[in-house]
PDB file of N, CA and C in Angstrom:
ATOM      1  N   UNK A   1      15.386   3.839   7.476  1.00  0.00           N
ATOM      2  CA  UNK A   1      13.976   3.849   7.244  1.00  0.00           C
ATOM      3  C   UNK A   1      13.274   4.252   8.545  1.00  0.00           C
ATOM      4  N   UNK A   2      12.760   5.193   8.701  1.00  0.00           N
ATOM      5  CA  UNK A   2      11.577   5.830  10.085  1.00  0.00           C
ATOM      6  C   UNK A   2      10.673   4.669  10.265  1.00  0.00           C
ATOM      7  N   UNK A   3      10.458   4.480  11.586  1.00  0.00           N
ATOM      8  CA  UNK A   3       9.266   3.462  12.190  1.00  0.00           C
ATOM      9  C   UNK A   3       7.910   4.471  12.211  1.00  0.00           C
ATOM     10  N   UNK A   4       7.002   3.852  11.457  1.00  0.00           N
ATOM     11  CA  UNK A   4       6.151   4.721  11.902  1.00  0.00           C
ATOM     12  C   UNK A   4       4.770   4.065  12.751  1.00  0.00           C
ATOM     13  N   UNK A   5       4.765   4.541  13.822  1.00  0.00           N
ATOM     14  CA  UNK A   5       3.726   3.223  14.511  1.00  0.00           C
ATOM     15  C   UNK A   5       2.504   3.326  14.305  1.00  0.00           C
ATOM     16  N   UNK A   6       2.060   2.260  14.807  1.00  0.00           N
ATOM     17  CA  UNK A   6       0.715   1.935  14.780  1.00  0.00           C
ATOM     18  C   UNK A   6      -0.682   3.246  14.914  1.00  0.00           C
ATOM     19  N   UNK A   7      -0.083   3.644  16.097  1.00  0.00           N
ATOM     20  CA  UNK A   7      -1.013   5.195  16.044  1.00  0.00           C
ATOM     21  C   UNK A   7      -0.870   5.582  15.127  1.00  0.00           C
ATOM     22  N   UNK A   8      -0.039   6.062  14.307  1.00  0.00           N
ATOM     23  CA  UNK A   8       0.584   7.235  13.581  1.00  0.00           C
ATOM     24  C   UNK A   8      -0.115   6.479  11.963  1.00  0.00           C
ATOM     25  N   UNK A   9       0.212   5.355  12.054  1.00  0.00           N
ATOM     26  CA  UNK A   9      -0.275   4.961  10.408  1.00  0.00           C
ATOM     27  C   UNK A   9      -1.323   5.293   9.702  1.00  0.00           C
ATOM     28  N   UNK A  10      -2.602   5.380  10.236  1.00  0.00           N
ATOM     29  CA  UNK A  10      -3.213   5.703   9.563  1.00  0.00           C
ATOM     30  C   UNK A  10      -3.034   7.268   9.240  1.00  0.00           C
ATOM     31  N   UNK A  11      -2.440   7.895   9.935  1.00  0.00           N
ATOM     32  CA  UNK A  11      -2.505   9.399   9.433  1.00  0.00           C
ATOM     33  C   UNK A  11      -1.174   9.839   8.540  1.00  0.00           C
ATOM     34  N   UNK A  12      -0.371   8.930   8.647  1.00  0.00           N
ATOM     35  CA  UNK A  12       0.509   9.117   7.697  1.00  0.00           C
ATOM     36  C   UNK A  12      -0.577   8.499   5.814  1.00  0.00           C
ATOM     37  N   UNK A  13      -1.391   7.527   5.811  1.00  0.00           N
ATOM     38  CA  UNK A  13      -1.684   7.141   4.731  1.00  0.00           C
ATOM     39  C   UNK A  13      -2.799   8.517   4.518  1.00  0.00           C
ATOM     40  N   UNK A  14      -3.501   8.949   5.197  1.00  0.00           N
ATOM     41  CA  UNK A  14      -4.186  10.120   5.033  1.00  0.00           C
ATOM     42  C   UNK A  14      -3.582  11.459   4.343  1.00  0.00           C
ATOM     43  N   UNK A  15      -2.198  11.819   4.745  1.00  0.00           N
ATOM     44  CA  UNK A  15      -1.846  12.854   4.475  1.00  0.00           C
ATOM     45  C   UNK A  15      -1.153  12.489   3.342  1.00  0.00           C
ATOM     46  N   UNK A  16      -0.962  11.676   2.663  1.00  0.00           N
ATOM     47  CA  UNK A  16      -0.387  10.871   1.678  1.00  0.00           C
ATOM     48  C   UNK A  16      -1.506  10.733   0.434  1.00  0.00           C
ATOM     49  N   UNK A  17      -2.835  10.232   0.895  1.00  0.00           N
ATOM     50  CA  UNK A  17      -3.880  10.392   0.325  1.00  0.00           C
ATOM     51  C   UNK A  17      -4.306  11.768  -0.009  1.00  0.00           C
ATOM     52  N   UNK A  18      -4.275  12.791   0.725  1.00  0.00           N
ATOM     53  CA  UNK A  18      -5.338  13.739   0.478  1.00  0.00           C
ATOM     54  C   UNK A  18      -3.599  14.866  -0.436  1.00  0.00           C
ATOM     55  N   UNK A  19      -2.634  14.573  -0.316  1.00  0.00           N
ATOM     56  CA  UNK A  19      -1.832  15.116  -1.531  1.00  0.00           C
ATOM     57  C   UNK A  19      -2.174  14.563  -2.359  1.00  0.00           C
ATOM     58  N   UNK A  20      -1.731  13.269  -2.398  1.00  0.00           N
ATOM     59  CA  UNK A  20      -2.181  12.525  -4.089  1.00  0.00           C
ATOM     60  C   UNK A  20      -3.337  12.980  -4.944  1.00  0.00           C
ATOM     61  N   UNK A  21      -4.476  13.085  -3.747  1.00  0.00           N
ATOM     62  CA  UNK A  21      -5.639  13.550  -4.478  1.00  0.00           C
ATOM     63  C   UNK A  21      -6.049  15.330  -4.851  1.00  0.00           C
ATOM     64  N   UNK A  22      -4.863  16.013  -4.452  1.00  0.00           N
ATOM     65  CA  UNK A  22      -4.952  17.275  -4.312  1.00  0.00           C
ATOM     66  C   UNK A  22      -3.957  17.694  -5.615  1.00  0.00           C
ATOM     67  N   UNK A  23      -3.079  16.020  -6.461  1.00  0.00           N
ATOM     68  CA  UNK A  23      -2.577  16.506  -7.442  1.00  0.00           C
ATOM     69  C   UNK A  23      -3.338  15.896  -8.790  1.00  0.00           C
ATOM     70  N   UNK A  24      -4.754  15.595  -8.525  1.00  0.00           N
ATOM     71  CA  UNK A  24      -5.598  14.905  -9.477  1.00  0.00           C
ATOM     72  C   UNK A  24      -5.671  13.476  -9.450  1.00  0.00           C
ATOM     73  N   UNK A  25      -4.815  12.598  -8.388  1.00  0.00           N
ATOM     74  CA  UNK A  25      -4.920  11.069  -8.748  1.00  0.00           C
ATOM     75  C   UNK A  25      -6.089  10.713  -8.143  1.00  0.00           C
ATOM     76  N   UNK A  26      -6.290   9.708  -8.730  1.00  0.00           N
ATOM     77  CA  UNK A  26      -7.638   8.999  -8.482  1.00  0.00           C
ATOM     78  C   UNK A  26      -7.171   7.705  -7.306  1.00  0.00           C
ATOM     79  N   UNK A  27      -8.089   7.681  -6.360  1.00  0.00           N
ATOM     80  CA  UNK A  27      -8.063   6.224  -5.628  1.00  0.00           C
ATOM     81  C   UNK A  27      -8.462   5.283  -6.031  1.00  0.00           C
ATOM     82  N   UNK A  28      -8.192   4.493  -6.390  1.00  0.00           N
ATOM     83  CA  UNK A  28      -8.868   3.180  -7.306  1.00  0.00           C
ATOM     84  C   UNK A  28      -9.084   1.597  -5.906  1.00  0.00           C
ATOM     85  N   UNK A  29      -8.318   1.659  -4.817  1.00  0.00           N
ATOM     86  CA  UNK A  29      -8.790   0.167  -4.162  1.00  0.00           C
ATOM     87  C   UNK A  29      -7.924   0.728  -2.918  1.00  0.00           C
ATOM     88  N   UNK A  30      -7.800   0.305  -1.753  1.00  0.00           N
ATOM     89  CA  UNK A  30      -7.615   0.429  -0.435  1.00  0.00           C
ATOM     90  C   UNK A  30      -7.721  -1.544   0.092  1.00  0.00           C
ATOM     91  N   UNK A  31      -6.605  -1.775   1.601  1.00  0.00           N
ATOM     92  CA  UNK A  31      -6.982  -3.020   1.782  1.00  0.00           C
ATOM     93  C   UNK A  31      -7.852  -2.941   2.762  1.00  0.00           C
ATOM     94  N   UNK A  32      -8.637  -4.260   2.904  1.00  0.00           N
ATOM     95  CA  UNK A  32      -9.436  -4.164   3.933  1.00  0.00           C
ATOM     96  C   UNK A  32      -8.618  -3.790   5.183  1.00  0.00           C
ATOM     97  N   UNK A  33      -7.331  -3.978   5.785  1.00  0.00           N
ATOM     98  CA  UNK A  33      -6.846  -3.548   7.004  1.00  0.00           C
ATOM     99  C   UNK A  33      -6.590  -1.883   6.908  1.00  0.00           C
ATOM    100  N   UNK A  34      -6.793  -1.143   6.191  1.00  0.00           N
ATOM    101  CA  UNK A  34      -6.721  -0.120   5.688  1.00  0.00           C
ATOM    102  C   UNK A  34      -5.070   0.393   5.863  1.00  0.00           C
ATOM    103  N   UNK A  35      -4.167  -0.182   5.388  1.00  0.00           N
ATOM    104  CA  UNK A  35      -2.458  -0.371   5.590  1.00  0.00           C
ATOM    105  C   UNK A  35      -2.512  -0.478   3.784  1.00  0.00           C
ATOM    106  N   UNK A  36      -2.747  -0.248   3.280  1.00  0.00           N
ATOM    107  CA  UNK A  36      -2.646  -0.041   1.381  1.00  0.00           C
ATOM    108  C   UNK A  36      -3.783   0.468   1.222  1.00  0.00           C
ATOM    109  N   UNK A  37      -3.157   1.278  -0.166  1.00  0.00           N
ATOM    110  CA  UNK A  37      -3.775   1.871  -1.188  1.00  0.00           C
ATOM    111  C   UNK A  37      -3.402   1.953  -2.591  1.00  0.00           C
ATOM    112  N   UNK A  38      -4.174   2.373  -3.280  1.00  0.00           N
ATOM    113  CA  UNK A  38      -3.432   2.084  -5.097  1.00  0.00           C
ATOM    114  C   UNK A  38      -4.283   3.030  -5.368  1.00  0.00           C
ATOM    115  N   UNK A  39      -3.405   4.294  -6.113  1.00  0.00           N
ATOM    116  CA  UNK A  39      -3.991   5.233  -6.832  1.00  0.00           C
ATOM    117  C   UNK A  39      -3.611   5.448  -8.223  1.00  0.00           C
ATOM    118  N   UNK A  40      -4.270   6.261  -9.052  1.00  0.00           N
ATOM    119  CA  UNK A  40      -3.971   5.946 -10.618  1.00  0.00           C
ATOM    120  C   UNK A  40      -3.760   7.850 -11.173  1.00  0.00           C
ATOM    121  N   UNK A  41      -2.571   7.907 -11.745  1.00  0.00           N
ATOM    122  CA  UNK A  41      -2.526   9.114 -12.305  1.00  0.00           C
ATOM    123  C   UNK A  41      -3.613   9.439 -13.620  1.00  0.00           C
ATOM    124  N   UNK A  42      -3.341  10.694 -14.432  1.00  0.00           N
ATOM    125  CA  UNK A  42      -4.443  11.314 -15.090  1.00  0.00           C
ATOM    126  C   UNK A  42      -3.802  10.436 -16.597  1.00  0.00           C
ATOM    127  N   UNK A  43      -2.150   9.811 -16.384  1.00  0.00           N
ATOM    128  CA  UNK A  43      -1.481   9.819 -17.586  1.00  0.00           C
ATOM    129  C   UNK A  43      -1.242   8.002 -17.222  1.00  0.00           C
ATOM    130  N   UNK A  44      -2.261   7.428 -16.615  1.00  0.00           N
ATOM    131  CA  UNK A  44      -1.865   5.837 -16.574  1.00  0.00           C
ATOM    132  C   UNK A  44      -0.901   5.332 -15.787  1.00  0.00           C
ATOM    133  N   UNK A  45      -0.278   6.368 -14.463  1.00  0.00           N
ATOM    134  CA  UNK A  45       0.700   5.349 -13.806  1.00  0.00           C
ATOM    135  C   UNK A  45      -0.436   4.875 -12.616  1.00  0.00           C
ATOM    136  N   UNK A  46       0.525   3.834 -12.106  1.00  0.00           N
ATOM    137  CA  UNK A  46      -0.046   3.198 -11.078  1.00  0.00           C
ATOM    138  C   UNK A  46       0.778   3.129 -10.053  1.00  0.00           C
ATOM    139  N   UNK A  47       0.107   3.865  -8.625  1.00  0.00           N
ATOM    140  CA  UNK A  47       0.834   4.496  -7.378  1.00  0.00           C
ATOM    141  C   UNK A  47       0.395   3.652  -5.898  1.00  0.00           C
ATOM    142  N   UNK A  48       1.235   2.849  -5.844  1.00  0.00           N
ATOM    143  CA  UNK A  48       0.700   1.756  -4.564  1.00  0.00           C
ATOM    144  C   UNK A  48       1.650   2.105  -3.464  1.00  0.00           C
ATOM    145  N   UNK A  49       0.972   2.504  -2.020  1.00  0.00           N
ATOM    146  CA  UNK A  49       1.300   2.609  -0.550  1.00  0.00           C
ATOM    147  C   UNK A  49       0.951   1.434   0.147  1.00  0.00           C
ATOM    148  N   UNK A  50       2.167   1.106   0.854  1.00  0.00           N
ATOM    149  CA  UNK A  50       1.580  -0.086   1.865  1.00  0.00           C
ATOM    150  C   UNK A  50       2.363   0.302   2.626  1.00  0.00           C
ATOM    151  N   UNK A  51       2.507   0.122   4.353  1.00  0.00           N
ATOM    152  CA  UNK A  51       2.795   0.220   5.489  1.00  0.00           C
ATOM    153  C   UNK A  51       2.748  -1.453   6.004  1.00  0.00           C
ATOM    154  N   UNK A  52       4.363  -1.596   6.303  1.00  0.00           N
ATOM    155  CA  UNK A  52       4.512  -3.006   6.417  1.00  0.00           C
ATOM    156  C   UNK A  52       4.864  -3.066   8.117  1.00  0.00           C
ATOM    157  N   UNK A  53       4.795  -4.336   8.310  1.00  0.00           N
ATOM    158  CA  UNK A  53       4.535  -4.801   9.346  1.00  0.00           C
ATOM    159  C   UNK A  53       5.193  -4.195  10.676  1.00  0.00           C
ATOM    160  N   UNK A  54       5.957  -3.680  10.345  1.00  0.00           N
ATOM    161  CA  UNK A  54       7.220  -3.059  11.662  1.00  0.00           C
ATOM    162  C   UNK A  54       7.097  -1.728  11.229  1.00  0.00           C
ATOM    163  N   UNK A  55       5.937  -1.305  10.701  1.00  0.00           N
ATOM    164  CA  UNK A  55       5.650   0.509  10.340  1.00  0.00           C
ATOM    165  C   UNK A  55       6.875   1.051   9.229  1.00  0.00           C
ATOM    166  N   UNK A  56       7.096   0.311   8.206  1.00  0.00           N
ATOM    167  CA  UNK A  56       8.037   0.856   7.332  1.00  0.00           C
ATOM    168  C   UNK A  56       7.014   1.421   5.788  1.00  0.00           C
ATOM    169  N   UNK A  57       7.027   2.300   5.185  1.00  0.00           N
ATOM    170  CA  UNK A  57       6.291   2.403   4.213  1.00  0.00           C
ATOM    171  C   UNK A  57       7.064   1.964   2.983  1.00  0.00           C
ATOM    172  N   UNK A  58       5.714   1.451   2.259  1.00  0.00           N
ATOM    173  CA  UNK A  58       6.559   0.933   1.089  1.00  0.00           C
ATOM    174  C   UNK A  58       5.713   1.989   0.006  1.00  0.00           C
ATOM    175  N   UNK A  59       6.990   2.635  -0.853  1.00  0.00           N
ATOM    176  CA  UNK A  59       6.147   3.121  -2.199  1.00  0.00           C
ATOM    177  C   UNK A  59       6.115   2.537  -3.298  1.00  0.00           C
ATOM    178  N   UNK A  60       5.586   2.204  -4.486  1.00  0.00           N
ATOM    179  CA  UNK A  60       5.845   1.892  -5.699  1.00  0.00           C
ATOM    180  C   UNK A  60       4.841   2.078  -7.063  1.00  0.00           C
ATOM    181  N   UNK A  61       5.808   2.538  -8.021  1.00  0.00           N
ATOM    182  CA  UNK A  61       4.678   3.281  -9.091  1.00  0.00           C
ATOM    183  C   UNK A  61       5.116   1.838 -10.245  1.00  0.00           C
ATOM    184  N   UNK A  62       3.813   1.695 -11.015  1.00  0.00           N
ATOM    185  CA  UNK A  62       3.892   1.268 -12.324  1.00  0.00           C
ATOM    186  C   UNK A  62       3.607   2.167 -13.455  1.00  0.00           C
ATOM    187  N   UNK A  63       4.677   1.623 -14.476  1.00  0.00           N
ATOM    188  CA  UNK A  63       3.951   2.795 -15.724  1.00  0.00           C
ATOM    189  C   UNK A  63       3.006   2.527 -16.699  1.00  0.00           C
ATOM    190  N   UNK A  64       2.632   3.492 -17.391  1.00  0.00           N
ATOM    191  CA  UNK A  64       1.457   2.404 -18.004  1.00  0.00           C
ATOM    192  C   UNK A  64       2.418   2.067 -19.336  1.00  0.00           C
ATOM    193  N   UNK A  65       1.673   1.615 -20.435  1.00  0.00           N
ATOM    194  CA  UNK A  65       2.306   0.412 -21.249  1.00  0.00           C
ATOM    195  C   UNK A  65       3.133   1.444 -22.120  1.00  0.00           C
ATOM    196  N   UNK A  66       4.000   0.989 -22.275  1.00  0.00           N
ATOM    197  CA  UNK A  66       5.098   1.923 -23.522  1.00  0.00           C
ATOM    198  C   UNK A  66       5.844   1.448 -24.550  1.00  0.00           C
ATOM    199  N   UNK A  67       6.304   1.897 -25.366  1.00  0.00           N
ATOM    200  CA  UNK A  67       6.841   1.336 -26.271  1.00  0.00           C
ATOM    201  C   UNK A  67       8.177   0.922 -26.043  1.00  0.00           C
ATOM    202  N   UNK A  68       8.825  -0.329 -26.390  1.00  0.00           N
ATOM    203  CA  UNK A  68      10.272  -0.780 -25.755  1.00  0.00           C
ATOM    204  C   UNK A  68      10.806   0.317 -26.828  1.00  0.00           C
ATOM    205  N   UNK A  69      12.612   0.445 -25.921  1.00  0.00           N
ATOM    206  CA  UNK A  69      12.961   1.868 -26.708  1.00  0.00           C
ATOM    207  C   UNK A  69      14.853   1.213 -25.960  1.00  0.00           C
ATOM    208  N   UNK A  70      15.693   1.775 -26.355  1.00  0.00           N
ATOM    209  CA  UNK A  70      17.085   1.466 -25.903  1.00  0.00           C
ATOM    210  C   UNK A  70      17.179   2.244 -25.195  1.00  0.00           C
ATOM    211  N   UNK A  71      17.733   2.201 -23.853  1.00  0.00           N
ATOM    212  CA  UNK A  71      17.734   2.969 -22.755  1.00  0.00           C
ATOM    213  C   UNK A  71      19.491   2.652 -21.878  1.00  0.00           C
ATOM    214  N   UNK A  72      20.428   3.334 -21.885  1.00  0.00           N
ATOM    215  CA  UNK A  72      21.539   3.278 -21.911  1.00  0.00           C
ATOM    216  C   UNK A  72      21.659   2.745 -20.516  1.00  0.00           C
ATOM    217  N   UNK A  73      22.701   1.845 -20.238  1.00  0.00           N
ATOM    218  CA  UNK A  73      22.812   1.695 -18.379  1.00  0.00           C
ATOM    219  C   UNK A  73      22.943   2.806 -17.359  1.00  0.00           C
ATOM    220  N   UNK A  74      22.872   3.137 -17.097  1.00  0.00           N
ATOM    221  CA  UNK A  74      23.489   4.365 -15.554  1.00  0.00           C
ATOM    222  C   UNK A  74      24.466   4.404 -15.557  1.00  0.00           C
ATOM    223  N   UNK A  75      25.444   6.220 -15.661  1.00  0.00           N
ATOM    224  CA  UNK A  75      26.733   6.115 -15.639  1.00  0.00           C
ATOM    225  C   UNK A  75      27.422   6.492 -13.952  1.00  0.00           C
ATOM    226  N   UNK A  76      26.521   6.434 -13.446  1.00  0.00           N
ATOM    227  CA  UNK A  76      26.961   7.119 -12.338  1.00  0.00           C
ATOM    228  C   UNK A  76      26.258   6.138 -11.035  1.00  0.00           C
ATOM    229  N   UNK A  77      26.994   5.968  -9.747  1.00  0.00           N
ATOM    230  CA  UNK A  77      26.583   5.021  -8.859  1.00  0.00           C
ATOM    231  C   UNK A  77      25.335   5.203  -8.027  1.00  0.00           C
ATOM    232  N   UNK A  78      24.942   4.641  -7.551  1.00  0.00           N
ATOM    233  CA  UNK A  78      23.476   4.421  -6.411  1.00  0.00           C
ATOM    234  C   UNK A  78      24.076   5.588  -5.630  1.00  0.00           C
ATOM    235  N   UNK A  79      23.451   6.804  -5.123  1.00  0.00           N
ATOM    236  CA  UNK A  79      23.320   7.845  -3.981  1.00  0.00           C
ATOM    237  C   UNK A  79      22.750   6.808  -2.981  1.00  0.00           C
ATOM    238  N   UNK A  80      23.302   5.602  -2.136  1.00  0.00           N
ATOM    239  CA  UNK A  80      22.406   5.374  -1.165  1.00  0.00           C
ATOM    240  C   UNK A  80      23.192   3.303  -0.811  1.00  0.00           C
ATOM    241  N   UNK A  81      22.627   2.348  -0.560  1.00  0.00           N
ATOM    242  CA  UNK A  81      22.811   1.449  -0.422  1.00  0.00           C
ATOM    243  C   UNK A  81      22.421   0.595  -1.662  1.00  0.00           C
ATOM    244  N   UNK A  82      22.685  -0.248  -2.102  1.00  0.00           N
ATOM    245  CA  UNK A  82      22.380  -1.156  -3.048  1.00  0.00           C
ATOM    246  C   UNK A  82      21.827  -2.237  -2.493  1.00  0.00           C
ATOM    247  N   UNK A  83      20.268  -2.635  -2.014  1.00  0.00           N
ATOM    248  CA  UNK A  83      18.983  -3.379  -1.730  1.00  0.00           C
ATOM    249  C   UNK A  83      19.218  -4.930  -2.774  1.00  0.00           C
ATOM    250  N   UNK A  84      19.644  -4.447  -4.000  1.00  0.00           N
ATOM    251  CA  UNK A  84      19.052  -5.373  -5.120  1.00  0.00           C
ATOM    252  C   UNK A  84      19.442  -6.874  -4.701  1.00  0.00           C
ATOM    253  N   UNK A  85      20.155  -6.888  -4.414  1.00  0.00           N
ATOM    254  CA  UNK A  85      20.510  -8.661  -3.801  1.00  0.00           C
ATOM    255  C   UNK A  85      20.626  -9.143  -2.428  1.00  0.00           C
ATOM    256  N   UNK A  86      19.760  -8.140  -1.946  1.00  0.00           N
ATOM    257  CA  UNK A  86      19.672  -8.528  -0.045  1.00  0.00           C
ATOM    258  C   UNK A  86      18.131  -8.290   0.319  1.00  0.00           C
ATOM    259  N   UNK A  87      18.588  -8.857   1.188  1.00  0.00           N
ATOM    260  CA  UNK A  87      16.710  -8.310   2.195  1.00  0.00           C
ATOM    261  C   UNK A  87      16.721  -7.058   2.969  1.00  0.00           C
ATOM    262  N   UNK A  88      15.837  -6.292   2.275  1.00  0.00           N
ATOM    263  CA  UNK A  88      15.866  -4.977   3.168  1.00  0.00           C
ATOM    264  C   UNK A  88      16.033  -4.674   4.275  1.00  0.00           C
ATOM    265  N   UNK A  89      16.372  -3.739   4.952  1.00  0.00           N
ATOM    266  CA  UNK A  89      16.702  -3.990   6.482  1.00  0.00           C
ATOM    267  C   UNK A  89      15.423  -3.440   7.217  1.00  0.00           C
ATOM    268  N   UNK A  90      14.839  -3.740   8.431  1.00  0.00           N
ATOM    269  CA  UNK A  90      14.226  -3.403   9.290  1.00  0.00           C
ATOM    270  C   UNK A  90      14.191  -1.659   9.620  1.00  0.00           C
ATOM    271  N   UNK A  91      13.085  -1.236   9.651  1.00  0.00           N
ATOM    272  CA  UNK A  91      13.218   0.517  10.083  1.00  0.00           C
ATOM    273  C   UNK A  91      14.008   0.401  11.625  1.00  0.00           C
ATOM    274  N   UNK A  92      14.469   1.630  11.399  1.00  0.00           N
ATOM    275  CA  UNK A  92      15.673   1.781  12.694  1.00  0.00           C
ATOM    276  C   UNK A  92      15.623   2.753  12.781  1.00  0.00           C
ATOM    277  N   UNK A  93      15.095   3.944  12.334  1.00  0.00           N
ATOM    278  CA  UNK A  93      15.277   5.730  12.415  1.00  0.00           C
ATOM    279  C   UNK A  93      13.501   5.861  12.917  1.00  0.00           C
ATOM    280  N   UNK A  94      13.544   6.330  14.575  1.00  0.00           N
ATOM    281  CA  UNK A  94      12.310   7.115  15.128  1.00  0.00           C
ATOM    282  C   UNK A  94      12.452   8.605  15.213  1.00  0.00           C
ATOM    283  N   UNK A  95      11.065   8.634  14.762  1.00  0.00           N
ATOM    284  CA  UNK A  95      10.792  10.316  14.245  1.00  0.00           C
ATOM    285  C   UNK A  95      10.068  10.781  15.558  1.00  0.00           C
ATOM    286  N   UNK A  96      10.436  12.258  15.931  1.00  0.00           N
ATOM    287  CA  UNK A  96       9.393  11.977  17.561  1.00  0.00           C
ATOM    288  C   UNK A  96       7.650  12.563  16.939  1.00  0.00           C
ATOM    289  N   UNK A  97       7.441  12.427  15.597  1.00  0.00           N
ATOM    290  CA  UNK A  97       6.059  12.566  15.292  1.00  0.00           C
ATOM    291  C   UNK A  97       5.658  11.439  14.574  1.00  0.00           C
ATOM    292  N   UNK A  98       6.269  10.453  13.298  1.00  0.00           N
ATOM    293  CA  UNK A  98       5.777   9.634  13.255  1.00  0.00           C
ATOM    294  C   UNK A  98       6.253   8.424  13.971  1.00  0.00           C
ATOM    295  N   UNK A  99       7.125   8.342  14.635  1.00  0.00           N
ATOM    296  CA  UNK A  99       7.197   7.005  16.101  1.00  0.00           C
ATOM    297  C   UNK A  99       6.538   6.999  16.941  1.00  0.00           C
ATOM    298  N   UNK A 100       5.768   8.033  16.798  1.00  0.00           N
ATOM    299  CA  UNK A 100       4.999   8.127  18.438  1.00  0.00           C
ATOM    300  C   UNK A 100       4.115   7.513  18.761  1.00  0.00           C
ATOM    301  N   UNK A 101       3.793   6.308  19.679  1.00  0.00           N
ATOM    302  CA  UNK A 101       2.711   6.088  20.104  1.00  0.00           C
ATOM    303  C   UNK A 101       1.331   6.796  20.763  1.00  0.00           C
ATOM    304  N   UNK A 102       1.243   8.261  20.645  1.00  0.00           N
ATOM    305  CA  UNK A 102       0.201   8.555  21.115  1.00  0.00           C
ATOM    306  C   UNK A 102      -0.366   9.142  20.157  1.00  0.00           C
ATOM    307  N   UNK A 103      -1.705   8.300  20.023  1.00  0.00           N
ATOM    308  CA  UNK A 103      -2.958   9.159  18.672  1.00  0.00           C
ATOM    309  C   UNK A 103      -2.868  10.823  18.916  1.00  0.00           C
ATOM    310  N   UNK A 104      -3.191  11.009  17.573  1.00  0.00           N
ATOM    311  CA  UNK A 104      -3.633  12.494  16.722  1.00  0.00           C
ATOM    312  C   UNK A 104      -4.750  12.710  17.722  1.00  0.00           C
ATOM    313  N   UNK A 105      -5.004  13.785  17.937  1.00  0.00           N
ATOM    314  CA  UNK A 105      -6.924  14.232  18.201  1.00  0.00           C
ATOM    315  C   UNK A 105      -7.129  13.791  16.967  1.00  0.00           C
ATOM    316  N   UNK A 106      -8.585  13.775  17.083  1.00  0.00           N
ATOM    317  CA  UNK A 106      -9.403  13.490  16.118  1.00  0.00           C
ATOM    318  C   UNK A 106      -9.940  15.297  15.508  1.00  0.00           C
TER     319      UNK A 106
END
């Protein structure tokens, strides 16, 4: 997971923002520390960014309501680590643009 620091955060949620909104989603709420956002597609999903405490981003979509339907297990394994029964690990991968401590110009 890339650290992305403190300088760098808000412009990572910016450039994150102004795609989202460049593919029609709507912004619907932001937190007051301005480290989240929740945006809403044209078709009812729900698209939440947060930037957690040690500069790790978190993504996650909800869908909107659907009809239950049988949906077969996965035949094929995780491309990656299996999270589901541990605590995520701490970011450990610096990027020399988003690790960087020195602000963007404005």
């Amino acid at each position: 997971m890339t650290v992305i620091s403190a300088e760098r955060r808000g412009s990572f949620l910016g450039v994150l923002e102004r795609h989202w909104k460049s593919r029609g989603y709507k912004l619907v709420a932001t937190s007051p520390n301005g480290l989240a956002a929740d945006f809403e597609t044209q078709d009812g999903f729900q698209l939440e960014v947060l930037i957690g405490p040690n500069g790790q981003a978190h993504l996650s979509v909800t869908t909107p309501c659907v009809e239950k339907s049988e949906v077969a297990q996965p035949t094929s394994k995780p491309n990656g680590p299996d999270y589901s029964k541990q605590k995520l690990p701490e970011p450990n991968v610096r990027s020399t643009f988003w690790s960087s401590t020195t602000p963007l110009p404005s």
